[in-house]
C-alpha atoms as a PDB file:
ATOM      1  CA  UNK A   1      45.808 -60.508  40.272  1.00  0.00           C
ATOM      2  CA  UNK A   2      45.900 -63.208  42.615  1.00  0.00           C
ATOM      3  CA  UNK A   3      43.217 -65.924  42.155  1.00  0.00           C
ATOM      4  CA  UNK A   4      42.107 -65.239  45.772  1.00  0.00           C
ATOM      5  CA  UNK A   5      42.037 -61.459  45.616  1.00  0.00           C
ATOM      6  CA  UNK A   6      40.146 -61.923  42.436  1.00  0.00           C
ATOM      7  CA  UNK A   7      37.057 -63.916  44.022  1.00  0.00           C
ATOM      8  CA  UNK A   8      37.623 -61.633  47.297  1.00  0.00           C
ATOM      9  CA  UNK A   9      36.541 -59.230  44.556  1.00  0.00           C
ATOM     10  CA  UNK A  10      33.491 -61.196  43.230  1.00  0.00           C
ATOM     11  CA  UNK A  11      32.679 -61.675  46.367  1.00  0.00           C
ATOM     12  CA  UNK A  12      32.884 -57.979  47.141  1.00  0.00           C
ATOM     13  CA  UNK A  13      30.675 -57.481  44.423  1.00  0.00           C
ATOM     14  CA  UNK A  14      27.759 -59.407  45.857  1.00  0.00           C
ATOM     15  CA  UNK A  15      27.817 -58.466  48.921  1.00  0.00           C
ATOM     16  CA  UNK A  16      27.907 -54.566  48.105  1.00  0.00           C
ATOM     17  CA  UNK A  17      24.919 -55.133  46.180  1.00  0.00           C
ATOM     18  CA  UNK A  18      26.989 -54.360  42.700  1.00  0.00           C
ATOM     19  CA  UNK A  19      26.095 -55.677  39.166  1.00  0.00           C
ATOM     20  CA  UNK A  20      29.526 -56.627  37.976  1.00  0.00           C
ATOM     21  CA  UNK A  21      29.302 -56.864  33.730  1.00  0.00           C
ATOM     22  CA  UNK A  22      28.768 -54.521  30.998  1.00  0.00           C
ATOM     23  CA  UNK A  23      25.470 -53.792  29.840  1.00  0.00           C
ATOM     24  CA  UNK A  24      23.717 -53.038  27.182  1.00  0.00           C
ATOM     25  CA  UNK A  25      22.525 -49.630  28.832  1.00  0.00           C
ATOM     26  CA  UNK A  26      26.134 -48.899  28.847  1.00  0.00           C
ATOM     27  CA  UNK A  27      27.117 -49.511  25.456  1.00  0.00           C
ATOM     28  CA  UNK A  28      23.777 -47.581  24.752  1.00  0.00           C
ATOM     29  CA  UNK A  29      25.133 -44.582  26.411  1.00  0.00           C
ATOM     30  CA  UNK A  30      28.651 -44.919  25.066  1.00  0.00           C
ATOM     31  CA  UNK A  31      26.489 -44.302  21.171  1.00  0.00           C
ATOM     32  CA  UNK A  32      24.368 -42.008  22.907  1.00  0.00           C
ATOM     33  CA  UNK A  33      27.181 -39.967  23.697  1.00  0.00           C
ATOM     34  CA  UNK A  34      26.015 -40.189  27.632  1.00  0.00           C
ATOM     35  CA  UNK A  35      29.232 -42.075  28.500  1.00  0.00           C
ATOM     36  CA  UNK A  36      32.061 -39.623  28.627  1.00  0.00           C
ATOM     37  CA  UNK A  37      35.864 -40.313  28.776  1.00  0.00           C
ATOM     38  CA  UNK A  38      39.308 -38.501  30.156  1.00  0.00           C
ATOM     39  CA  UNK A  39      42.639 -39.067  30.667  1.00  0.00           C
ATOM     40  CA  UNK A  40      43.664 -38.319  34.135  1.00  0.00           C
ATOM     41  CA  UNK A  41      47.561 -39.141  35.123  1.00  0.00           C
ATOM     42  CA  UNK A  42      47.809 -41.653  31.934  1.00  0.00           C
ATOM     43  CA  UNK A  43      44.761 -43.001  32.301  1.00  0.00           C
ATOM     44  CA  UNK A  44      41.707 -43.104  30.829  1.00  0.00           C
ATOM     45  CA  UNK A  45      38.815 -42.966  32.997  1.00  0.00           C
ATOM     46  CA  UNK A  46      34.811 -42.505  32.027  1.00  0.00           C
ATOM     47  CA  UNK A  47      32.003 -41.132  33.486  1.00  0.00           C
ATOM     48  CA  UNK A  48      28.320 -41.065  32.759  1.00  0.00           C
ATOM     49  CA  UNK A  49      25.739 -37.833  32.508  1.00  0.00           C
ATOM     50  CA  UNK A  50      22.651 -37.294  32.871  1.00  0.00           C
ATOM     51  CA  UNK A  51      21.669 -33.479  31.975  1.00  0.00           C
ATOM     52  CA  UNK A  52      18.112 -31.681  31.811  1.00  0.00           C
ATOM     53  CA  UNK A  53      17.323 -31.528  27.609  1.00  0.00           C
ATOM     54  CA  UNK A  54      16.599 -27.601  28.398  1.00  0.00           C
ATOM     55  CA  UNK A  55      20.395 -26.205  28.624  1.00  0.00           C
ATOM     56  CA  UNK A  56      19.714 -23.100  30.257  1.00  0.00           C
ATOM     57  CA  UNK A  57      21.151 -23.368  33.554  1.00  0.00           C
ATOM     58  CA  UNK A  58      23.279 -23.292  35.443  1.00  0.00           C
ATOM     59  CA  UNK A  59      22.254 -26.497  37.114  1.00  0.00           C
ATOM     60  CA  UNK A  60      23.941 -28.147  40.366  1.00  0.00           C
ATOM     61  CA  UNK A  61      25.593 -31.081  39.994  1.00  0.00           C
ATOM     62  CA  UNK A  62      25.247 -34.479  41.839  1.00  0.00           C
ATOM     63  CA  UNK A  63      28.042 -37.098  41.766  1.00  0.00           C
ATOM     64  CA  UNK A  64      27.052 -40.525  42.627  1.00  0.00           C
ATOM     65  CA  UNK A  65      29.823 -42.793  43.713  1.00  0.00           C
ATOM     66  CA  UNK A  66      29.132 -46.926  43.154  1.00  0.00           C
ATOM     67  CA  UNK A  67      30.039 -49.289  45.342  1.00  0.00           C
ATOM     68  CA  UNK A  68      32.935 -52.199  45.501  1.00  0.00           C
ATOM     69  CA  UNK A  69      32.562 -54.205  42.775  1.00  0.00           C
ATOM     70  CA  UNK A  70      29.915 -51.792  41.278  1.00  0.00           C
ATOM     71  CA  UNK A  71      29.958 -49.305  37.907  1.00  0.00           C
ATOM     72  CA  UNK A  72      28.301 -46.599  36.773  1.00  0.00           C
ATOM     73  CA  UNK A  73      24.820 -48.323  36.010  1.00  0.00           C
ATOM     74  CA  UNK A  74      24.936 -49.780  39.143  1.00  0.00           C
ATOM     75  CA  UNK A  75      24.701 -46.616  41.093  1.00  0.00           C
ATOM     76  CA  UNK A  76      22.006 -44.761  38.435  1.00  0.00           C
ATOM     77  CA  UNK A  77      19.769 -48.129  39.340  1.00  0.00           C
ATOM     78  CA  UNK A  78      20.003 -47.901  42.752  1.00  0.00           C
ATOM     79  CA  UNK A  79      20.207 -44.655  43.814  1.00  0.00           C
ATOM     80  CA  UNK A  80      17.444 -43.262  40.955  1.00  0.00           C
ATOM     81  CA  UNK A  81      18.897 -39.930  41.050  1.00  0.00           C
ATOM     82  CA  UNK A  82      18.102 -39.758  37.110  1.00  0.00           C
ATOM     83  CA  UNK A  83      13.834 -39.706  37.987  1.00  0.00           C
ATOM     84  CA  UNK A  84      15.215 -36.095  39.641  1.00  0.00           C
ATOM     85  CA  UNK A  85      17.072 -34.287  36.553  1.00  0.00           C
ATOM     86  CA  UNK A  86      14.319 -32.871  34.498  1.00  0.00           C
ATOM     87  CA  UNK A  87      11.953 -32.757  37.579  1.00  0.00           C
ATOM     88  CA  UNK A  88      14.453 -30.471  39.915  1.00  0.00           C
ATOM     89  CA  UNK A  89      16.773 -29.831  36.993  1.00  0.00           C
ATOM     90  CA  UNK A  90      20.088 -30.971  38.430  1.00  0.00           C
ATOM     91  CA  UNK A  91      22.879 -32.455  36.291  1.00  0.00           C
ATOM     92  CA  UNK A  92      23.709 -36.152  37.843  1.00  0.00           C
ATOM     93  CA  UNK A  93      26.649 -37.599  37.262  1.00  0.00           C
ATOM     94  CA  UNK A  94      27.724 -41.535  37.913  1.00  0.00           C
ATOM     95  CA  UNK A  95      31.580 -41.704  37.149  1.00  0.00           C
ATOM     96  CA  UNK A  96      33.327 -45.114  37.057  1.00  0.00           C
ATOM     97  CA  UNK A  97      36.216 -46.472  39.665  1.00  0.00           C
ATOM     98  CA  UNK A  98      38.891 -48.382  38.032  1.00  0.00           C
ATOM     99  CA  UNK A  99      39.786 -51.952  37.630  1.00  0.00           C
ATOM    100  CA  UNK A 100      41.832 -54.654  35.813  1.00  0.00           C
ATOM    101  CA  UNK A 101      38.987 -55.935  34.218  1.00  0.00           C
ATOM    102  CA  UNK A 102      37.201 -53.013  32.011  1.00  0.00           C
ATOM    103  CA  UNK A 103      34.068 -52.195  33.314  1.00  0.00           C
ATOM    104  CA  UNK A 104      33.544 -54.737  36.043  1.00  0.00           C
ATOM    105  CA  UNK A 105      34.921 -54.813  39.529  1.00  0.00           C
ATOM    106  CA  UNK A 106      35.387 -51.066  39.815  1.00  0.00           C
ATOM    107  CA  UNK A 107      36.439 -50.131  43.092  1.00  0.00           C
ATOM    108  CA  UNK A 108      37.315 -46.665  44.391  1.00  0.00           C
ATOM    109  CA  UNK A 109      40.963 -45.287  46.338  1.00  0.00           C
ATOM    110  CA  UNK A 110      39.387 -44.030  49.763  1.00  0.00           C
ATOM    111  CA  UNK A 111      42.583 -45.265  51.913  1.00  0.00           C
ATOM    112  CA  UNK A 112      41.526 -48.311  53.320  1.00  0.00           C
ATOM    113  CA  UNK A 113      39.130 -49.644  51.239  1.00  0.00           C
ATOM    114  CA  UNK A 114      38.811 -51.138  48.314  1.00  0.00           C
ATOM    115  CA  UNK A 115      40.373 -54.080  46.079  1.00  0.00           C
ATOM    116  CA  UNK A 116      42.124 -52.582  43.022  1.00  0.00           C
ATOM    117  CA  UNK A 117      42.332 -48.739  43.522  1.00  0.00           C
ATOM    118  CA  UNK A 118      43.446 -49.057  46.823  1.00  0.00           C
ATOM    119  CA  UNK A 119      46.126 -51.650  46.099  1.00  0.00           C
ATOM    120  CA  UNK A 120      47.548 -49.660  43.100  1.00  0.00           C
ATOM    121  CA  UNK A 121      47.214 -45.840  44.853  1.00  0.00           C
ATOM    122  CA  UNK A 122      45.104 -44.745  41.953  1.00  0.00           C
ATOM    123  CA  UNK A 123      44.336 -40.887  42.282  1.00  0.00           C
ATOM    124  CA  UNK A 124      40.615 -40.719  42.552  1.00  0.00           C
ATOM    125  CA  UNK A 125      40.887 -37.569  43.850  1.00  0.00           C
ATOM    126  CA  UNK A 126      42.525 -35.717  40.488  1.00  0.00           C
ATOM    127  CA  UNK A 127      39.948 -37.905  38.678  1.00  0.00           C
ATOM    128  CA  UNK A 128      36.899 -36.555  40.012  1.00  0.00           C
ATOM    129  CA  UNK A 129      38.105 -32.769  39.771  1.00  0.00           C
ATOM    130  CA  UNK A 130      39.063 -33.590  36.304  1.00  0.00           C
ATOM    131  CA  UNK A 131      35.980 -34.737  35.573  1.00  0.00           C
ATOM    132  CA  UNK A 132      33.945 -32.017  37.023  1.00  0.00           C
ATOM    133  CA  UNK A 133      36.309 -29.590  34.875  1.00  0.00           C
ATOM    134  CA  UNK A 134      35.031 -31.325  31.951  1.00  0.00           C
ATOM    135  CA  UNK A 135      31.542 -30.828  33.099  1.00  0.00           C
ATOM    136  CA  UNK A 136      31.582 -27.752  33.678  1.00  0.00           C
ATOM    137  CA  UNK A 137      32.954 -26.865  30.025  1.00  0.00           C
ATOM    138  CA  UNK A 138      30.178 -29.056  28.568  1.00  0.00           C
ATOM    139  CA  UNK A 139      27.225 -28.287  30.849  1.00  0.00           C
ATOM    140  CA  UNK A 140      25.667 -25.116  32.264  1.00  0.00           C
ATOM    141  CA  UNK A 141      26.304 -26.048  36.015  1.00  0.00           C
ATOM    142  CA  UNK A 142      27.177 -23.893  39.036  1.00  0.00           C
ATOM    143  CA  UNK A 143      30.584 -25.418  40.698  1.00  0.00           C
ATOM    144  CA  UNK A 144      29.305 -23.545  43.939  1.00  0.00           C
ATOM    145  CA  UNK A 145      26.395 -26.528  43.968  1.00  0.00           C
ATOM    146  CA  UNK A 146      28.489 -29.314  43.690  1.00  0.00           C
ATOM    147  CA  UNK A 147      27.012 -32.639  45.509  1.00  0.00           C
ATOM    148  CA  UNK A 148      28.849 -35.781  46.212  1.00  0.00           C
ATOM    149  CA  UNK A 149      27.239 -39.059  47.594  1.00  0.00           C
ATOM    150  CA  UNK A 150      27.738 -42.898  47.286  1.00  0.00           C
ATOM    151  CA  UNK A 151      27.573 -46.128  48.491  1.00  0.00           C
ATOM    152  CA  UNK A 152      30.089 -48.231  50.597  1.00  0.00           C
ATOM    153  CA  UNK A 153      33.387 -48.181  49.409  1.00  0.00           C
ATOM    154  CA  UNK A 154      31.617 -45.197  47.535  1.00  0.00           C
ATOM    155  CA  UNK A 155      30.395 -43.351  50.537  1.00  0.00           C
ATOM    156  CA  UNK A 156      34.137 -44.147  52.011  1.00  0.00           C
ATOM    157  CA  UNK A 157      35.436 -41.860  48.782  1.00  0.00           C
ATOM    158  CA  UNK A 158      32.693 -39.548  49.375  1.00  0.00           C
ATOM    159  CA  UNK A 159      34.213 -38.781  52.531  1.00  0.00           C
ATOM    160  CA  UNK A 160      37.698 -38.270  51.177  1.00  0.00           C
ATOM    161  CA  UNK A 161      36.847 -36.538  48.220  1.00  0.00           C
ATOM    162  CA  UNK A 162      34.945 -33.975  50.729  1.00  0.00           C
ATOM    163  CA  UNK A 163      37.752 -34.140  52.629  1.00  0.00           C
ATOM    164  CA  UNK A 164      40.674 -33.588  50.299  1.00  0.00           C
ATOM    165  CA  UNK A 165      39.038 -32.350  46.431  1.00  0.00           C
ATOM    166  CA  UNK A 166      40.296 -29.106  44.755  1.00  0.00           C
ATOM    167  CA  UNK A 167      36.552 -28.386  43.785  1.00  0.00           C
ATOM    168  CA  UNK A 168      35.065 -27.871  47.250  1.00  0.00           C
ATOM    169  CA  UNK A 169      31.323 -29.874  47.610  1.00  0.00           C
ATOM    170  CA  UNK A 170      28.155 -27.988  48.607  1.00  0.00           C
ATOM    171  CA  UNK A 171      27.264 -31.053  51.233  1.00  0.00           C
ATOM    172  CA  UNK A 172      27.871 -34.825  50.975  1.00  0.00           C
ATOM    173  CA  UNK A 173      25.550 -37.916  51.593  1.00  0.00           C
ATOM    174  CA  UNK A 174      27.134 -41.072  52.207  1.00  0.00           C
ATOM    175  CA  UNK A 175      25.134 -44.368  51.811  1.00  0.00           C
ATOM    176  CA  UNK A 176      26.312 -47.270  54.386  1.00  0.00           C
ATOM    177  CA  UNK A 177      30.148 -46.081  54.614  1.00  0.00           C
ATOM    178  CA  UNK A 178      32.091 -45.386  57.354  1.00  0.00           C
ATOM    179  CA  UNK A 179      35.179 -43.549  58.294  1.00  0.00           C
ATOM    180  CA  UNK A 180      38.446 -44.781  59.807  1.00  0.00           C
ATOM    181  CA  UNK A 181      39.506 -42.805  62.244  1.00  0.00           C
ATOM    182  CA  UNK A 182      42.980 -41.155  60.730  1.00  0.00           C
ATOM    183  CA  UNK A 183      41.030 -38.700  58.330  1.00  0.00           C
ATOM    184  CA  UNK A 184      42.576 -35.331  57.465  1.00  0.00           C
ATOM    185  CA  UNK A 185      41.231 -32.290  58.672  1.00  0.00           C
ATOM    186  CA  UNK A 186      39.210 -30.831  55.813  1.00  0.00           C
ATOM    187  CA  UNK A 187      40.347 -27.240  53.710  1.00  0.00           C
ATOM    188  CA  UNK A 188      36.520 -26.039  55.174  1.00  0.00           C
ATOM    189  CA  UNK A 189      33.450 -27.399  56.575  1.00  0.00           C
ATOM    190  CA  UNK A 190      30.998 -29.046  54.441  1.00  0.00           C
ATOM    191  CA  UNK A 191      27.399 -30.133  55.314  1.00  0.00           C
ATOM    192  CA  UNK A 192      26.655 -33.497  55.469  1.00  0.00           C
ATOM    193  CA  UNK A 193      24.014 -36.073  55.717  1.00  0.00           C
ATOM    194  CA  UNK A 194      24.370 -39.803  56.387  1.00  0.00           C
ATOM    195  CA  UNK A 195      23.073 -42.934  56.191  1.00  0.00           C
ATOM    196  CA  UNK A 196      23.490 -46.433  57.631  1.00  0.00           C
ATOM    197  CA  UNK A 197      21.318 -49.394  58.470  1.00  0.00           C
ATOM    198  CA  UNK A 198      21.448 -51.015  61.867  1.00  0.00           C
ATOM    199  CA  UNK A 199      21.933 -54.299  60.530  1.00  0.00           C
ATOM    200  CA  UNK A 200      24.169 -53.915  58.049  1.00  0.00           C
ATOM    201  CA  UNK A 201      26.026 -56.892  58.110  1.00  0.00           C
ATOM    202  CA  UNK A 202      28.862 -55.539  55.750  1.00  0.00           C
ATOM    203  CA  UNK A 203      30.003 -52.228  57.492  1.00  0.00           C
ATOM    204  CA  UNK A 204      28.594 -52.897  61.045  1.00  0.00           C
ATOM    205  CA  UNK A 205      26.479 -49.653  63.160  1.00  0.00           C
ATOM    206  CA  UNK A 206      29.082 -51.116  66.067  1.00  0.00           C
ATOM    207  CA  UNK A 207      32.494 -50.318  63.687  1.00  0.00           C
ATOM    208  CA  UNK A 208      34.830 -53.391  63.068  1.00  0.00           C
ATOM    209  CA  UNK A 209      35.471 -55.065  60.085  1.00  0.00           C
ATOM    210  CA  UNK A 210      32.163 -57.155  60.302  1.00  0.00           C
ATOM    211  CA  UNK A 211      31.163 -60.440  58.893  1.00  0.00           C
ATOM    212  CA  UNK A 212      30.880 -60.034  55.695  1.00  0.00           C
ATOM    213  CA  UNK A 213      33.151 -61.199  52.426  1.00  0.00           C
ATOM    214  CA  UNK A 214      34.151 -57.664  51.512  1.00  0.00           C
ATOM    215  CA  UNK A 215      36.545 -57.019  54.387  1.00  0.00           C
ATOM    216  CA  UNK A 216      38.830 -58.763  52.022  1.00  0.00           C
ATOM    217  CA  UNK A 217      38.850 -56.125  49.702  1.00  0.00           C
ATOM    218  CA  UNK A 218      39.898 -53.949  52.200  1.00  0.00           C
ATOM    219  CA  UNK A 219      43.321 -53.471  54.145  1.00  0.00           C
ATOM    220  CA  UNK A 220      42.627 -54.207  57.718  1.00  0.00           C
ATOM    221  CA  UNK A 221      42.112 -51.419  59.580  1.00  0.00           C
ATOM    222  CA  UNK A 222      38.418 -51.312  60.622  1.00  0.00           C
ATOM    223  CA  UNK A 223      35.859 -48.901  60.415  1.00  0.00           C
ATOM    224  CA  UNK A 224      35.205 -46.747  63.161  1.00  0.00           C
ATOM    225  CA  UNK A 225      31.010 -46.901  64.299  1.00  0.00           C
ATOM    226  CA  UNK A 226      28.305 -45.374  62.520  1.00  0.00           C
ATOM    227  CA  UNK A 227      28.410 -42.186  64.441  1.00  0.00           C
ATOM    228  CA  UNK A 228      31.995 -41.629  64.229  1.00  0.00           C
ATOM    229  CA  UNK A 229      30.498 -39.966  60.557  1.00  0.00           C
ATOM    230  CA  UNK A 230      28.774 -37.155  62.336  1.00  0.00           C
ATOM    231  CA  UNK A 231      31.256 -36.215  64.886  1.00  0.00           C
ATOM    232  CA  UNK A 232      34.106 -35.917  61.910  1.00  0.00           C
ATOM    233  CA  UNK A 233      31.810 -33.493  60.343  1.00  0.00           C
ATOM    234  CA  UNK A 234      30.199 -32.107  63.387  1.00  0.00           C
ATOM    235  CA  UNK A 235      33.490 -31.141  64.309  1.00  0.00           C
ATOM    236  CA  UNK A 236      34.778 -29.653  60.891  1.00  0.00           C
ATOM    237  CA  UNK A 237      31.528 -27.470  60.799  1.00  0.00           C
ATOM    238  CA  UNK A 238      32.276 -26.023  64.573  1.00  0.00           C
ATOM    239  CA  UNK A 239      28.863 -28.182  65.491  1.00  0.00           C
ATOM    240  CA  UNK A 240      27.706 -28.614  69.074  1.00  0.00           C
ATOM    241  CA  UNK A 241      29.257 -31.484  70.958  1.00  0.00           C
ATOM    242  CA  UNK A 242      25.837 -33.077  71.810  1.00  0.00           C
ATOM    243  CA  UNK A 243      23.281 -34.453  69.073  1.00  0.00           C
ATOM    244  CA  UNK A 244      19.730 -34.342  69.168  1.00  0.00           C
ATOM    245  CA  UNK A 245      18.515 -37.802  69.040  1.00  0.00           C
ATOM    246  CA  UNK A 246      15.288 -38.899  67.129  1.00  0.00           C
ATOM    247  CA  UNK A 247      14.759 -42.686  68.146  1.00  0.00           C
ATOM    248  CA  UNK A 248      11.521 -42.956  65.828  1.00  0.00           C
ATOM    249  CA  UNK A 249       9.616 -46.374  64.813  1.00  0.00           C
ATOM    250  CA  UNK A 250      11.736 -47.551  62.342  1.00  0.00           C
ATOM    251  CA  UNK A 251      14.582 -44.563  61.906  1.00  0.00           C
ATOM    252  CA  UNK A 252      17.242 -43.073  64.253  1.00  0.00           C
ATOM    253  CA  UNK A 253      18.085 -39.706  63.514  1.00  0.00           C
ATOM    254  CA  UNK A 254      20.792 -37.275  64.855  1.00  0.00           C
ATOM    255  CA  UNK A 255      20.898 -33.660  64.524  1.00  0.00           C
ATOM    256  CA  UNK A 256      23.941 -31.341  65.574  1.00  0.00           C
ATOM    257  CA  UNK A 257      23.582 -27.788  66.087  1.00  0.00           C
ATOM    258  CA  UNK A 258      25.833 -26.234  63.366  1.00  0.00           C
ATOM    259  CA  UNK A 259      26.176 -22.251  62.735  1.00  0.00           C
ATOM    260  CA  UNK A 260      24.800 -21.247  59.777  1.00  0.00           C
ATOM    261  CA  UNK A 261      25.357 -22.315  56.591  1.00  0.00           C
ATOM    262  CA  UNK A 262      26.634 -25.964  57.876  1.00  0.00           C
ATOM    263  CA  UNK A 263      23.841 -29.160  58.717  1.00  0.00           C
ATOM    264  CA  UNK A 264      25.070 -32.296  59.981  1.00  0.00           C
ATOM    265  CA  UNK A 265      22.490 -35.177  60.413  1.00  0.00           C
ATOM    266  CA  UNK A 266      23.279 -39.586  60.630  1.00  0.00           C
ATOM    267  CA  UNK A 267      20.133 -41.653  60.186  1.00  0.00           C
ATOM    268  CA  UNK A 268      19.752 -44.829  60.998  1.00  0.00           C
ATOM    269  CA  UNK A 269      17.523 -47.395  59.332  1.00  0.00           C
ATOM    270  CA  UNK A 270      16.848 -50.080  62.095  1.00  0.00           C
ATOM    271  CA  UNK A 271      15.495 -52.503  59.848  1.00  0.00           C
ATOM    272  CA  UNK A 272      18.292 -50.984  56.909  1.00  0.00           C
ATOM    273  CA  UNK A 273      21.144 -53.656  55.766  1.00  0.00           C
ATOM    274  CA  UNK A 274      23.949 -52.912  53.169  1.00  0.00           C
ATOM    275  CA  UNK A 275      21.393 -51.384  50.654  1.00  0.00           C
ATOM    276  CA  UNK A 276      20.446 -48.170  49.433  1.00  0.00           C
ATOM    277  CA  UNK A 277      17.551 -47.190  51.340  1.00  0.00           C
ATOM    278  CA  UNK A 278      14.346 -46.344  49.591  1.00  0.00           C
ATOM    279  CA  UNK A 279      16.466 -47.886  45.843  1.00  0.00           C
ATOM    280  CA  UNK A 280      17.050 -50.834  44.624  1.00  0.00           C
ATOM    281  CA  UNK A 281      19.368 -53.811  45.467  1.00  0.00           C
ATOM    282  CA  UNK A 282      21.949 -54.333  42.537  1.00  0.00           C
ATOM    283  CA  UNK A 283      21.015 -57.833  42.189  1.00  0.00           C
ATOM    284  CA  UNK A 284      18.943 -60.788  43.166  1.00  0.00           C
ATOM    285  CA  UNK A 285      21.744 -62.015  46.033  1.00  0.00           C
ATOM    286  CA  UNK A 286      21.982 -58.193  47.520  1.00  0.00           C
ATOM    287  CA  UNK A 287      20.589 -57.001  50.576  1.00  0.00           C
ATOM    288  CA  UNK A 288      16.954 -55.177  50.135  1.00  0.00           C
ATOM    289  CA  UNK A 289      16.524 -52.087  50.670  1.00  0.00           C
ATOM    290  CA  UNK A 290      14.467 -50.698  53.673  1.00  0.00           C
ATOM    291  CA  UNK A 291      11.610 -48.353  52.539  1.00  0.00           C
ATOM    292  CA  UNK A 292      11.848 -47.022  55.562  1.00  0.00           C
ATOM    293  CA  UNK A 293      13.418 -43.905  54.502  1.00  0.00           C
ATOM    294  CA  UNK A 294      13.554 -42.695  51.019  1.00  0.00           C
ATOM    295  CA  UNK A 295      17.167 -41.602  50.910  1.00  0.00           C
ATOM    296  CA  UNK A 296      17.423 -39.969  47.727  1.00  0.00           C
ATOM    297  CA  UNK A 297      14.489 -37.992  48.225  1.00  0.00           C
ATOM    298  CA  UNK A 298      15.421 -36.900  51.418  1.00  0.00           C
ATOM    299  CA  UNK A 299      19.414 -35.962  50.536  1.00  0.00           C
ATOM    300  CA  UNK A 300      18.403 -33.770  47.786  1.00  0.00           C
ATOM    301  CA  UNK A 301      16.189 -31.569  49.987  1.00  0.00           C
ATOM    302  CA  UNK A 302      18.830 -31.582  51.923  1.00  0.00           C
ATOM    303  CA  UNK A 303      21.263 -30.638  49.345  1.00  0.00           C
ATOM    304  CA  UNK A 304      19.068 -28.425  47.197  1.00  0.00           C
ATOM    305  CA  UNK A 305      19.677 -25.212  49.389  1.00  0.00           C
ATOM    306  CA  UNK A 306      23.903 -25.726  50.166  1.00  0.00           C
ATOM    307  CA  UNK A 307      26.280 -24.011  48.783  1.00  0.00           C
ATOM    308  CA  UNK A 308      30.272 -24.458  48.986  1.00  0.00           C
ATOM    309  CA  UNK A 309      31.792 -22.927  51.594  1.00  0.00           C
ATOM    310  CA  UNK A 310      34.887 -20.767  50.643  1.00  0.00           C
END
């Protein structure tokens, strides 16, 4: 790897809010037999769990997606979707990108975005309906309740995946992504919720490749605006044209009239930056996280009563 795509990449990592190194939670899983590994198209690729100790079941199934630069810790720390699995008893599940440097500087394939996977075409897509096959031969879980989210480049894949996966998702909730613009009509609607801070300095509300270090990472074309999100899914889900607009104190929501089955709402932190809102930054030099909005809270009432469309 070049020397300048490599700090593009550490970079990346910073400004995504990503922890990029191995931890000792990670080789603590990898004993505990938390950390799980496949091959997928020659390579191997790993994934961690995180199951309710009562097996009985069937549970739905939350994948969280880290961001450029990120891993598989990083997204359990900042999202905190583990607090929910014995409480709700859901199965959540933080798989790794890939990388030429182990564990660190994961990145995920979603077109235009980011650093290694993109460059080198990997097939994210086969990967994460491989690893939900494995899942759901380990795990009591219901495939019907599948649940994708992530943040930046991992909210990017969350939209592809939802997009393009063999194992249709119950809704999605991407975390400060964006789409591009020259997305592929999806197999079937899914329900989705989204969210984005207004001064996000790293995927800009306005669209554009923004001011941050990270654009490196990516391959030039820019995102499309914040809202673009909605109307991709709005229009997927046979949604009204027009959204009902919530500008609140600190929080602009959107709401599109969807027939049943389908929900399609964008939220806005006005005070939110690249961070997961309501979680924690990824390290000392990441944005903070508004607690305006607790947005892991929020997505899985949102996701808890879904269900894959056919």
């Amino acid at each position: 790897m070049r020397r300048s795509s490599l700090r593009a990449l550490l970079l990346l990592s910073i400004a995504l809010g990503a922890v990029p190194m191995v931890t000792h939670a990670q080789r603590r899983r990898a004993r505990d037999g938390d950390l799980h590994a496949i091959q997928v198209n020659g390579r191997e690729r790993s994934y961690v769990v995180r199951a309710p100790r009562d097996r009985s079941g069937p549970f739905p199934v939350v994948v969280v997606l880290h961001g450029g630069g990120g891993n598989a810790t990083n997204a359990e720390m900042m999202s905190g979707f583990t607090r929910l699995v014995e409480r709700e008893g859901l199965v959540a599940v933080y798989p790794n990108g890939s990388g030429r440097r182990g564990e660190r500087l994961l990145t995920w394939n979603a077109r235009h975005c980011c650093g290694y996977a993109m460059e080198q075409r990997v097939d994210d897509l086969a990967f994460i309906d491989a690893m939900l096959d494995a899942i759901a031969r380990e795990y009591p879980v219901d495939l019907q309740r599948v649940y994708l989210t992530g943040m930046s480049n991992g909210a990017m894949m969350t939209h592809r995946l939802a997009a393009e996966m063999r194992h249709r998702p119950a809704a999605i909730a991407p975390v400060v992504g964006a789409v591009f613009g020259d997305e592929p009509p999806p197999a079937s609607a899914v329900s989705a919720i989204i969210f984005n801070g207004l001064k996000d300095r790293a995927v800009p509300a306005a669209g554009g490749l923004g001011n941050g270090v990270g654009r490196r990472a990516w391959d030039g074309v820019p995102p499309q605006p914040n809202e673009a999100q909605g109307e991709y899914w709005r229009r997927v889900g046979g949604c009204a044209a027009s959204a009902r607009v919530d500008d609140g104190a600190r929080v602009i929501s959107r709401s599109w009239s969807c027939p049943d089955g389908i929900a399609v709402e964008l939220h806005q932190i006005k005070d939110g930056a690249h961070a997961w809102p309501g979680g924690r930054a990824g390290r000392a030099r990441a944005d903070t996280p508004s607690d305006a909005i607790d947005a892991t809270a929020v997505m899985w009432e949102f996701f808890r009563t879904k269900r894959a469309r056919a």
